[in-house]
Structures are given as C-alpha cells and as structure tokens.
C-alpha atoms as a PDB file:
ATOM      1  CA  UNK A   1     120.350 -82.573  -0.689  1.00  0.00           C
ATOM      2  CA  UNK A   2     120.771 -78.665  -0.916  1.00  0.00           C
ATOM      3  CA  UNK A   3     123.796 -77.222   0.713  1.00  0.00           C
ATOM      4  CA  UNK A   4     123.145 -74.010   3.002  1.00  0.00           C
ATOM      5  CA  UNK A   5     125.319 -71.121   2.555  1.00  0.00           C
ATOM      6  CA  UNK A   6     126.105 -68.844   5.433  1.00  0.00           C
ATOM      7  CA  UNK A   7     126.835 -65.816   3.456  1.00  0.00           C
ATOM      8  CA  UNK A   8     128.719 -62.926   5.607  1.00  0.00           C
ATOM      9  CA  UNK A   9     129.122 -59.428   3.896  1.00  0.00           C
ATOM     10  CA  UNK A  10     125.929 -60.070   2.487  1.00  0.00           C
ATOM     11  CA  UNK A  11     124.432 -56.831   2.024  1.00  0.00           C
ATOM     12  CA  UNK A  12     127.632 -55.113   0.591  1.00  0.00           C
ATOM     13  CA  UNK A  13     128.355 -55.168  -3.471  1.00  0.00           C
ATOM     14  CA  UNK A  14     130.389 -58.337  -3.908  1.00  0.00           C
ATOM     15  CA  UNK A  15     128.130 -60.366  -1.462  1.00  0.00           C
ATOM     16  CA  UNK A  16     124.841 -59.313  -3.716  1.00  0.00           C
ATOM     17  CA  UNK A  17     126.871 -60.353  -6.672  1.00  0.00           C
ATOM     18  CA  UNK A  18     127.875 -63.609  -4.306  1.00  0.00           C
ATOM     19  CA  UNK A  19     123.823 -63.927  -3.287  1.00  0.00           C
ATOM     20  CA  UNK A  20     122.321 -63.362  -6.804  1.00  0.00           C
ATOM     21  CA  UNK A  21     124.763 -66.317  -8.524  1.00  0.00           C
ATOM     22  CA  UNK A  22     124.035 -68.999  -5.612  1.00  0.00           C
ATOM     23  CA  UNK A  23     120.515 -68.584  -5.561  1.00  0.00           C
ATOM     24  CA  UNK A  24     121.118 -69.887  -9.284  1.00  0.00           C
ATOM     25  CA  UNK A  25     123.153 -72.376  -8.228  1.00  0.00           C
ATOM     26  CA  UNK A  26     121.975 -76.001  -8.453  1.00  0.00           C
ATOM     27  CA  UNK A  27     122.589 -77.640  -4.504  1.00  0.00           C
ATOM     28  CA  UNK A  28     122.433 -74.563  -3.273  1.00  0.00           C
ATOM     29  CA  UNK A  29     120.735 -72.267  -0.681  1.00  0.00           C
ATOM     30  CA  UNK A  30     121.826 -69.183   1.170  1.00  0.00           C
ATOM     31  CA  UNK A  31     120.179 -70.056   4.541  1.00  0.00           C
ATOM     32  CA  UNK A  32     121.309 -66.898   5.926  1.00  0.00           C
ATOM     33  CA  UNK A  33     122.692 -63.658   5.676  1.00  0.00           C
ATOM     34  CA  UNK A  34     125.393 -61.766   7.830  1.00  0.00           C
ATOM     35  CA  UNK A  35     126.708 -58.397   8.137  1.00  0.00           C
ATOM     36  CA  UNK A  36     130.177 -57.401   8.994  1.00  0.00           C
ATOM     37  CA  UNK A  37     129.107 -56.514  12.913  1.00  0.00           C
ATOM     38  CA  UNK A  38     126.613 -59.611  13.186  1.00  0.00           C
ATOM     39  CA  UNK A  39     127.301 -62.604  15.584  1.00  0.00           C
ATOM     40  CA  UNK A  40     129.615 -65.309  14.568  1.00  0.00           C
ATOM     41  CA  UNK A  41     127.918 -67.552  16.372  1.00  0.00           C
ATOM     42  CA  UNK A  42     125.123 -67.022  13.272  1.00  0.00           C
ATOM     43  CA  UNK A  43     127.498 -69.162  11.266  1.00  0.00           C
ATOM     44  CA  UNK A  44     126.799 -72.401  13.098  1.00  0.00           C
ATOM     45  CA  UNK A  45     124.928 -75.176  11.490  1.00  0.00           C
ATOM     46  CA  UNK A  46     125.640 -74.339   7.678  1.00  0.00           C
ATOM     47  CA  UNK A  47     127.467 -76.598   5.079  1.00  0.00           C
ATOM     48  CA  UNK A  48     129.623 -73.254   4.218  1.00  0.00           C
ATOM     49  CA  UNK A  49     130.538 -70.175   4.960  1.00  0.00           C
ATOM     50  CA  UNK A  50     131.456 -67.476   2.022  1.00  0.00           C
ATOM     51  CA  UNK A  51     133.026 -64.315   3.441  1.00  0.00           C
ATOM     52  CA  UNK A  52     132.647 -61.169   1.597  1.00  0.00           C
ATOM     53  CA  UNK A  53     133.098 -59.077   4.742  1.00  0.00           C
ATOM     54  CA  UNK A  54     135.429 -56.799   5.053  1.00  0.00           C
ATOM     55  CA  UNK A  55     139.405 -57.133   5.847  1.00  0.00           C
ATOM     56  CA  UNK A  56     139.396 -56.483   9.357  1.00  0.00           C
ATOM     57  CA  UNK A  57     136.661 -58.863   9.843  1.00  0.00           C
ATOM     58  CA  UNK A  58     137.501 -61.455   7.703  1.00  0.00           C
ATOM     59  CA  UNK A  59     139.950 -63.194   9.990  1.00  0.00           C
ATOM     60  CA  UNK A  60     137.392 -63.977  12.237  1.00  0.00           C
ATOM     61  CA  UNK A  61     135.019 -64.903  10.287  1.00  0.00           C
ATOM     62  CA  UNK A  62     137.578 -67.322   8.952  1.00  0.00           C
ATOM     63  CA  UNK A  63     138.857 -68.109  12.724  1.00  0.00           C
ATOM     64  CA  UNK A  64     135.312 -69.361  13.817  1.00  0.00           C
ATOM     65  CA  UNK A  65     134.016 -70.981  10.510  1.00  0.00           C
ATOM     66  CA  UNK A  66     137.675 -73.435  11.085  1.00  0.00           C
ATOM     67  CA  UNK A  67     137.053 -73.807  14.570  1.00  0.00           C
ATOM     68  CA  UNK A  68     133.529 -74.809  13.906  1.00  0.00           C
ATOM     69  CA  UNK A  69     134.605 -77.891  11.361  1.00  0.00           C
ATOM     70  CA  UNK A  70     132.909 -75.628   8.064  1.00  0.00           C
ATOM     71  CA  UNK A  71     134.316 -74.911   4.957  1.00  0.00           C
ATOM     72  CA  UNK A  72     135.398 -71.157   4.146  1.00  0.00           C
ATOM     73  CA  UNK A  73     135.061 -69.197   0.805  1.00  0.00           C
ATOM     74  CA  UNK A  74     137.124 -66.018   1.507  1.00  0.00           C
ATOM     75  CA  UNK A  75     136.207 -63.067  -1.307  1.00  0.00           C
ATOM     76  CA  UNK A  76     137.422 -60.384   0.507  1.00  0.00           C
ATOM     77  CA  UNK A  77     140.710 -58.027   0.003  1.00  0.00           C
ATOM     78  CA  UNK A  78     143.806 -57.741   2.087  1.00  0.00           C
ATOM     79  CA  UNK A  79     144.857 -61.857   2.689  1.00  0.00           C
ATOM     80  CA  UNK A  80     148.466 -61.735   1.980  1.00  0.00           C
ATOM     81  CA  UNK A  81     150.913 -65.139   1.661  1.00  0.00           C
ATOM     82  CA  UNK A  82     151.984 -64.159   4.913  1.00  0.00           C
ATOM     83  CA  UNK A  83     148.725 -63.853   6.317  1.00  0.00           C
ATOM     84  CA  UNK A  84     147.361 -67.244   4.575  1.00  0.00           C
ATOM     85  CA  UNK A  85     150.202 -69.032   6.170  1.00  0.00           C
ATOM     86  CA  UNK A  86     148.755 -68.375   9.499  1.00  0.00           C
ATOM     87  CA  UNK A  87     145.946 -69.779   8.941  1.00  0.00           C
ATOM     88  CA  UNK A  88     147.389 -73.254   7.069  1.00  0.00           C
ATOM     89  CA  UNK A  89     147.891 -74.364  10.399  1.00  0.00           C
ATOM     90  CA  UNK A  90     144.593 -74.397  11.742  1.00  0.00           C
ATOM     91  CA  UNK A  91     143.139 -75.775   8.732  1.00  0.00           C
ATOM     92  CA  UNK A  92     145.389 -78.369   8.884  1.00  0.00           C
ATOM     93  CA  UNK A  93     144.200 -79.683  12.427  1.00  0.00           C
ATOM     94  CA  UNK A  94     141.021 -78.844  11.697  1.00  0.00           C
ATOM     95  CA  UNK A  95     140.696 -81.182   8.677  1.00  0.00           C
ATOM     96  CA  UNK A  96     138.999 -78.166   6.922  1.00  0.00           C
ATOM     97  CA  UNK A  97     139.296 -76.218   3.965  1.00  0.00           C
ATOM     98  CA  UNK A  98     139.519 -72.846   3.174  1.00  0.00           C
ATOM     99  CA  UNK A  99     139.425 -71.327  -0.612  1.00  0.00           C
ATOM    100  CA  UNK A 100     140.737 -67.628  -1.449  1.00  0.00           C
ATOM    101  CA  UNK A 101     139.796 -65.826  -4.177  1.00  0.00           C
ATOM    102  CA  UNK A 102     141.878 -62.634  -4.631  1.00  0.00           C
ATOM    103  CA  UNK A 103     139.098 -62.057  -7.904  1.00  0.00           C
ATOM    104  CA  UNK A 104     136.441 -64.021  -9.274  1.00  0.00           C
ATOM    105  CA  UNK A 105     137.099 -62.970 -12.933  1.00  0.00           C
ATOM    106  CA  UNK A 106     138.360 -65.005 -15.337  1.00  0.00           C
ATOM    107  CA  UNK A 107     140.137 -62.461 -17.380  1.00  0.00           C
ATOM    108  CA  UNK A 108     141.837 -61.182 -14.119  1.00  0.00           C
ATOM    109  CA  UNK A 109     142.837 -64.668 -13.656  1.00  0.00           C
ATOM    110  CA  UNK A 110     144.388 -64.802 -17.114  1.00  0.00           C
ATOM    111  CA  UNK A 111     146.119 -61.438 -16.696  1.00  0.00           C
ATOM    112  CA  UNK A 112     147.835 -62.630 -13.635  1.00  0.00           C
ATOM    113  CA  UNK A 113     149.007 -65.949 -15.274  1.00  0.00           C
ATOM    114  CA  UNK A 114     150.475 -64.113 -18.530  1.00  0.00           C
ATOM    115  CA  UNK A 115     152.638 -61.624 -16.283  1.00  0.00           C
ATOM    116  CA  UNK A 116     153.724 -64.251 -14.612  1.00  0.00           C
ATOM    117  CA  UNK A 117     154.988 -66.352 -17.463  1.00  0.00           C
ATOM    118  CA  UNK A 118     156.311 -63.779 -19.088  1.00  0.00           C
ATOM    119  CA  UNK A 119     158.162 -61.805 -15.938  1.00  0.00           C
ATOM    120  CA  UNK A 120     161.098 -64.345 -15.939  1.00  0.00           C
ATOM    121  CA  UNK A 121     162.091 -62.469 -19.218  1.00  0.00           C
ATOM    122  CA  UNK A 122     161.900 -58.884 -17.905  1.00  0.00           C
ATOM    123  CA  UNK A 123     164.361 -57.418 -15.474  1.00  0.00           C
ATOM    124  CA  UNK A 124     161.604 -54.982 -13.923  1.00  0.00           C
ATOM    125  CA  UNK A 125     158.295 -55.218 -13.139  1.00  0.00           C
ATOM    126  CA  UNK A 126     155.496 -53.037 -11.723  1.00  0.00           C
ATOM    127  CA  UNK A 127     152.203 -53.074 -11.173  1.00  0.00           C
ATOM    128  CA  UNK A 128     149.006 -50.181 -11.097  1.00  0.00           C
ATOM    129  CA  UNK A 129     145.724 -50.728  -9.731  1.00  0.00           C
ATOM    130  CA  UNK A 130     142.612 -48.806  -9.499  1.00  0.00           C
ATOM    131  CA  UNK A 131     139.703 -49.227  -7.789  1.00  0.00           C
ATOM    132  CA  UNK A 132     136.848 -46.493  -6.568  1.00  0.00           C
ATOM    133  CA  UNK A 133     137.204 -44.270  -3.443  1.00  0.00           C
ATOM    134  CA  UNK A 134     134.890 -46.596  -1.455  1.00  0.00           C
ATOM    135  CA  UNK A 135     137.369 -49.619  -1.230  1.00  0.00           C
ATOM    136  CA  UNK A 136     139.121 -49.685   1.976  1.00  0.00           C
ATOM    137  CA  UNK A 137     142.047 -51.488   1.581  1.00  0.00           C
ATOM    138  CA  UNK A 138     144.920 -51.366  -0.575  1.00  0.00           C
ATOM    139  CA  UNK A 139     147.008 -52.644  -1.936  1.00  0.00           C
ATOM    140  CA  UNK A 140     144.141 -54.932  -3.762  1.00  0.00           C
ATOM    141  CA  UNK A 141     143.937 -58.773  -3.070  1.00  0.00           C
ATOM    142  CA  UNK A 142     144.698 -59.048  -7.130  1.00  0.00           C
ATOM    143  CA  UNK A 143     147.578 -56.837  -7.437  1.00  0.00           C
ATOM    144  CA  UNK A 144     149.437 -58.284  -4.183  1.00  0.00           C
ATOM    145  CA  UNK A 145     148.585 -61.928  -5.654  1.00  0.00           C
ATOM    146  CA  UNK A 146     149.845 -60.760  -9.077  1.00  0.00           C
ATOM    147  CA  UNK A 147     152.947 -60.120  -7.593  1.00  0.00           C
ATOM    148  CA  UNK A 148     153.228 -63.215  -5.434  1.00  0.00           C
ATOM    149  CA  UNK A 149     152.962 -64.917  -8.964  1.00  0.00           C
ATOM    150  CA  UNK A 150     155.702 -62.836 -10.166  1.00  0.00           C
ATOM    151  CA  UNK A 151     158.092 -63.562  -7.707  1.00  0.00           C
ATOM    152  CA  UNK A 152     157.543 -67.250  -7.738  1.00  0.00           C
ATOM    153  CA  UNK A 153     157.537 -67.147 -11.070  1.00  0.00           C
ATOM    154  CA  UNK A 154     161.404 -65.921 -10.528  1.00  0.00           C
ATOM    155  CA  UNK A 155     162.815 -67.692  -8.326  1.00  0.00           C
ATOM    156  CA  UNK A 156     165.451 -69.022 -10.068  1.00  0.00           C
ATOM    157  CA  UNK A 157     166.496 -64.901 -11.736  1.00  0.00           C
ATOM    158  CA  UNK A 158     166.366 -63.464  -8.021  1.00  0.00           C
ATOM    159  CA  UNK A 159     163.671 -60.290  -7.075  1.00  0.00           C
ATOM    160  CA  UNK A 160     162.987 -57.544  -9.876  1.00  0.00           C
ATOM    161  CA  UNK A 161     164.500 -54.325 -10.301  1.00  0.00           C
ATOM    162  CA  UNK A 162     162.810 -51.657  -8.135  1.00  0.00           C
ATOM    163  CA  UNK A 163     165.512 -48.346  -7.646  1.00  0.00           C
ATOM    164  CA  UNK A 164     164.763 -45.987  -5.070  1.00  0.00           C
ATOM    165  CA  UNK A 165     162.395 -48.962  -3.112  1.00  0.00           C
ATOM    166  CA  UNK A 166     163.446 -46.199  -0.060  1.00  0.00           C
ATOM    167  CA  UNK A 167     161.168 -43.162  -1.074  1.00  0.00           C
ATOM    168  CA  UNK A 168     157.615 -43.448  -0.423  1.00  0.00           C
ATOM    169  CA  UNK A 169     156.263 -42.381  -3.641  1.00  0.00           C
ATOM    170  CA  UNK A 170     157.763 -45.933  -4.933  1.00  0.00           C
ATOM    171  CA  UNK A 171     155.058 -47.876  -4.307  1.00  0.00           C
ATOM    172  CA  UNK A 172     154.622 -50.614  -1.868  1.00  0.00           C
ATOM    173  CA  UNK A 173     156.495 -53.887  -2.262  1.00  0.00           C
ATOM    174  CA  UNK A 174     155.170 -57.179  -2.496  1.00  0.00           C
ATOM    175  CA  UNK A 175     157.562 -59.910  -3.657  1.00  0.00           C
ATOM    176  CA  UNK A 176     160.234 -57.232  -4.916  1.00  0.00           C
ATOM    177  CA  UNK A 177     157.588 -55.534  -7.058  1.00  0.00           C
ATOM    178  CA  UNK A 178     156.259 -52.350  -6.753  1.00  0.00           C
ATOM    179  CA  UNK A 179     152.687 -51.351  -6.178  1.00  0.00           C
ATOM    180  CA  UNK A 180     150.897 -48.417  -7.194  1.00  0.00           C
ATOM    181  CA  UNK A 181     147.414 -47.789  -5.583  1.00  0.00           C
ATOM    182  CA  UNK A 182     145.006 -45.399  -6.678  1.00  0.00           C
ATOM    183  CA  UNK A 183     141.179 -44.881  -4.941  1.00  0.00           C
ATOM    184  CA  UNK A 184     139.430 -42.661  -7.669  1.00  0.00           C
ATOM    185  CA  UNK A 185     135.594 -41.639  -8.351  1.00  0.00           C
ATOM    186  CA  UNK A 186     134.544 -43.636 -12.158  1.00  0.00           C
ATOM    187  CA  UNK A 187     136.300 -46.754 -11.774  1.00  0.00           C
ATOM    188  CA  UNK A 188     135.289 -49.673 -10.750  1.00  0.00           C
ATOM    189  CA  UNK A 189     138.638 -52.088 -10.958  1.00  0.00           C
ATOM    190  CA  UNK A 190     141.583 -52.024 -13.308  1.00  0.00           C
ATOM    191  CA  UNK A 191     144.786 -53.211 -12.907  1.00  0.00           C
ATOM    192  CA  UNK A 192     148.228 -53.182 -15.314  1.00  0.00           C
ATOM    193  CA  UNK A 193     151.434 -55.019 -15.236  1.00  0.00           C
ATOM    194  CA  UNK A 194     154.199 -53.265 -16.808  1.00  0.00           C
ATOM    195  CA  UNK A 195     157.179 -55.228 -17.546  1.00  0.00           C
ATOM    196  CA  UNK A 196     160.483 -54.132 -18.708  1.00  0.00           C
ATOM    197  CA  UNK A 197     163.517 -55.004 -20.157  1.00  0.00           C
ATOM    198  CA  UNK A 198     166.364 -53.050 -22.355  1.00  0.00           C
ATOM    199  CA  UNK A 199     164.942 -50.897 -25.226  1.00  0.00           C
ATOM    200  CA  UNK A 200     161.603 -52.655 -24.305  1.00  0.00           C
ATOM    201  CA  UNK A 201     158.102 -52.971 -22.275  1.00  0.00           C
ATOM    202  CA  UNK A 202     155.459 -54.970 -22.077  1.00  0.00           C
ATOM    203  CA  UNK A 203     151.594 -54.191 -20.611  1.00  0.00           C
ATOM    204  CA  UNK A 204     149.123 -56.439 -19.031  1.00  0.00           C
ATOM    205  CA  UNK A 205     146.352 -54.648 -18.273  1.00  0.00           C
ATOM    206  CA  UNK A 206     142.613 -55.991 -17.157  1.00  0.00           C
ATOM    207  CA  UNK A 207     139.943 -53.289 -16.959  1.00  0.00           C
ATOM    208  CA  UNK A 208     136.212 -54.668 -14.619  1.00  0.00           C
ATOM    209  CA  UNK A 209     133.367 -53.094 -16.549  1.00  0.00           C
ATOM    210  CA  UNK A 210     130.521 -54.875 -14.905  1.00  0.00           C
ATOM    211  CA  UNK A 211     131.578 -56.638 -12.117  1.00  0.00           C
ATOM    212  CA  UNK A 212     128.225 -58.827 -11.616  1.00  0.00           C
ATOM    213  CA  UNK A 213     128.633 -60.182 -15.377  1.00  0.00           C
ATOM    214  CA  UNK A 214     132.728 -60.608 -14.757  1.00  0.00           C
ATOM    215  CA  UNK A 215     132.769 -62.607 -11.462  1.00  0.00           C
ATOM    216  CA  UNK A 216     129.575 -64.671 -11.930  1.00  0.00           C
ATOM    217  CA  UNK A 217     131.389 -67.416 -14.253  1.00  0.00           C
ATOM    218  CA  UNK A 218     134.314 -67.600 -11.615  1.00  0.00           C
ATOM    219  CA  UNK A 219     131.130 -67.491  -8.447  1.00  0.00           C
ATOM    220  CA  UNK A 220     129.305 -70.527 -10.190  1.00  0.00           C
ATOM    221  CA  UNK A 221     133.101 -72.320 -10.235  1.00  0.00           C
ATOM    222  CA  UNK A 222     134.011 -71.385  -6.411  1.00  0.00           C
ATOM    223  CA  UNK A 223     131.201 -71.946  -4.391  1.00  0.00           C
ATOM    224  CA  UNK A 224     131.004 -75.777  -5.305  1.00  0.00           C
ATOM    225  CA  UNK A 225     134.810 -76.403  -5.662  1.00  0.00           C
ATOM    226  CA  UNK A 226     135.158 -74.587  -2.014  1.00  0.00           C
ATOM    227  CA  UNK A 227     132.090 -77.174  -0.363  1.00  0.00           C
ATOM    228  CA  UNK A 228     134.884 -80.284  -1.033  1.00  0.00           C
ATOM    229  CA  UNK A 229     137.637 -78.334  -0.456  1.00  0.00           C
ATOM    230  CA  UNK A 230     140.751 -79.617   1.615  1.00  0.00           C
ATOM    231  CA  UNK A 231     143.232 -77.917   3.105  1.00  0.00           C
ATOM    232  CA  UNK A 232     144.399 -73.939   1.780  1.00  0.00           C
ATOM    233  CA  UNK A 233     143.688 -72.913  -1.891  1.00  0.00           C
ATOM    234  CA  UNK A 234     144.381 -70.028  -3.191  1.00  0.00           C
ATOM    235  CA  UNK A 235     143.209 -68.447  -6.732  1.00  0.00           C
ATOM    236  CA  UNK A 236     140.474 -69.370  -9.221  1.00  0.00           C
ATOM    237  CA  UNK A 237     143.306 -70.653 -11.614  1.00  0.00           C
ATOM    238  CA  UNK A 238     143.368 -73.798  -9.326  1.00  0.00           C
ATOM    239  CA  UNK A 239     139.762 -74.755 -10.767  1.00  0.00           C
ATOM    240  CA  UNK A 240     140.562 -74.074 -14.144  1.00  0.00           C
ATOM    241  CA  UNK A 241     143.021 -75.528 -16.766  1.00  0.00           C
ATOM    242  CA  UNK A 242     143.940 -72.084 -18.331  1.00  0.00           C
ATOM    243  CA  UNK A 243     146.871 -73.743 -20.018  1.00  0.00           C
ATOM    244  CA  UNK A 244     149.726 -71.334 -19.202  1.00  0.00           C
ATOM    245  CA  UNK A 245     152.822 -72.557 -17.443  1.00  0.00           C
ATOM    246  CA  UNK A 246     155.343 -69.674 -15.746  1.00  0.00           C
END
C-alpha cells in the first residue's frame, strides 16, 4: 500500500527538496501539494502531512493535521521548546504524532551533539548563524535547538556565562546562550558554536553547501519514521544512533 503525502510549502525551496526525495521514496506518494495561503481543509484524507510552510503558518497547519487524527512532519523554522510544549498536549489526546526537524542534515545533527557534549566543560558558550536575506525568521530552528541541547546538556553546572545579556547587540538568548543572527546575500546556511573556557576556545562550525544533497539522507530517514510516529519528537538524532552521549 503507498502512503499519500500531503505536502504544504510545496512550491518553496525546502518543500522541492522535500517533493524530489519522496517521490524516490519506496511507499510513498505526494498526493497533493499546498501552498502557505491554500485551504487546510486540502489536508484531509492523507496518511501524512509534511509542513515546510512557513512559521506563521505552521501552527496551523500543525493545529488541523492533529485535529484531523494525521501524522505531522514539521520542517519549518521558528518551533521553540516552549512552543512544542503547547502542542504535546493535543497530541497527546489526539493519539497522534508529530516529528520536528530543526535540520535534515546529518552533519548539522552531529555539530549539535558535539557542542553539546562538550559544553559541560566550557564556562561560555555562543552561537553564530547565517543564512541568506530571504529567510524570514531568526533566530534559526538549528541554532535555538543547539542551544536547547546546551542547556540540557548543563543542567547539573547551571546556565553559561553571557555578560552584558542587557544590551541588544548581545544576541538573543535561548537557554542562557547567546545568539547571533545574520541574513546575508552568498550564503546559504552556516552555523558555529564557540565555546570557552580560561586561556581556551573551542569551534563547532557546520557550513550547508548544497542543501538538496545535505538534507536528502536525513528526508529519506524522516518521512517514514514520522508515518509511525507517536507522540512529540524532536530532532533527526532520535532516528539515528550517532553514538555521542552529553
């Protein structure tokens, strides 16, 4: 039996990326294709909804897929911890499941893991992410999730050093850690951790050359694991034995 897709965001960059790997997916089909203004009510009838919409849209999109009894693969920017625990709830007494992916590639996966292991060690911690002028939100879904990671990963040493957290040039905070966003022409996504400690620093950094050839591994694992899904999952690194422990 093939599985139909409701695919919303469709036409944008990530949902071609999304379109091109499930059409090569074994099981299956995009039955249709939404826009970020189409009807929710479009959604009905499919096996599961991927959202690569946009992040004012995406909580509806989310909203009606639950209330509708259909599984939800969210792609898109700007779902925070605080924001996904509004939603654990309603999957809950729904009986649904819905699957976040802050970034479908592998090595961004990795990048997050490693900063998080190693942040325990490292009294500061800060993060830099760039992305091209045409992304509309920011922060970015990795770098907040990064430092999610980073502040779970120390719980037990309290929040990181960030002086000055008052002025505005700073950096927003997520978990304690400060993020730096910057929206530039010839970059497509690139993101650095920079951890410090007395006398030294060390730099995580993950750099997205081709973005259809660095998500599609992480696509081909989603879109299946998010079908069975139960309940709210969030990051590719719970598909994936990556064999690093914060």
């Amino acid at each position: 039996m093939t599985s139909q897709v409701a695919l919303v965001g469709g036409t944008g960059k990530l949902g071609t990326i999304i379109h091109a790997v499930i059409d090569e997916l074994e099981g299956f089909e995009v039955s249709r294709v939404l826009t970020s203004s189409s009807d929710l009510a479009d959604l009905s009838g499919a096996d599961l909804v991927v959202d690569a919409s946009t992040p004012q849209v995406s909580v509806d999109v989310v909203r009606a897929a639950i209330e509708s009894g259909m599984n939800v693969l969210v792609a898109t920017s700007g779902w925070s911890a605080e924001r996904i625990a509004l939603v654990r709830p309603l999957v809950e007494a729904a009986g649904t499941g819905v699957v976040f992916i802050p970034n479908f590639s592998l090595g961004s996966v990795l990048g997050s893991a490693l900063a998080a292991a190693a942040a325990p060690f490292f009294g500061s911690a800060e993060i830099v992410e760039a992305h091209h002028e045409r992304k509309v939100d920011s922060p970015s879904g990795t770098a907040v999730r990064t430092a999610e990671l980073i502040a779970a990963a120390r719980a037990e040493q309290g929040p990181v050093s960030a002086p000055h957290a008052d002025q505005r040039a700073r950096g927003q905070q997520v978990g304690s850690v400060p993020i730096h966003s910057l929206r530039r022409p010839g970059v497509i996504a690139k993101q650095e951790v920079i951890l410090s400690g007395p006398g030294e620093s060390l730099t995580f950094t993950h750099d997205t050359i081709d973005p259809a050839l660095a998500y599609a591994p992480g696509i081909r694992l989603a879109v299946p694991y998010a079908l069975t899904a139960s309940g709210v999952i969030v990051g590719l690194e719970n598909m994936i034995d990556i064999g690093i422990r914060s």
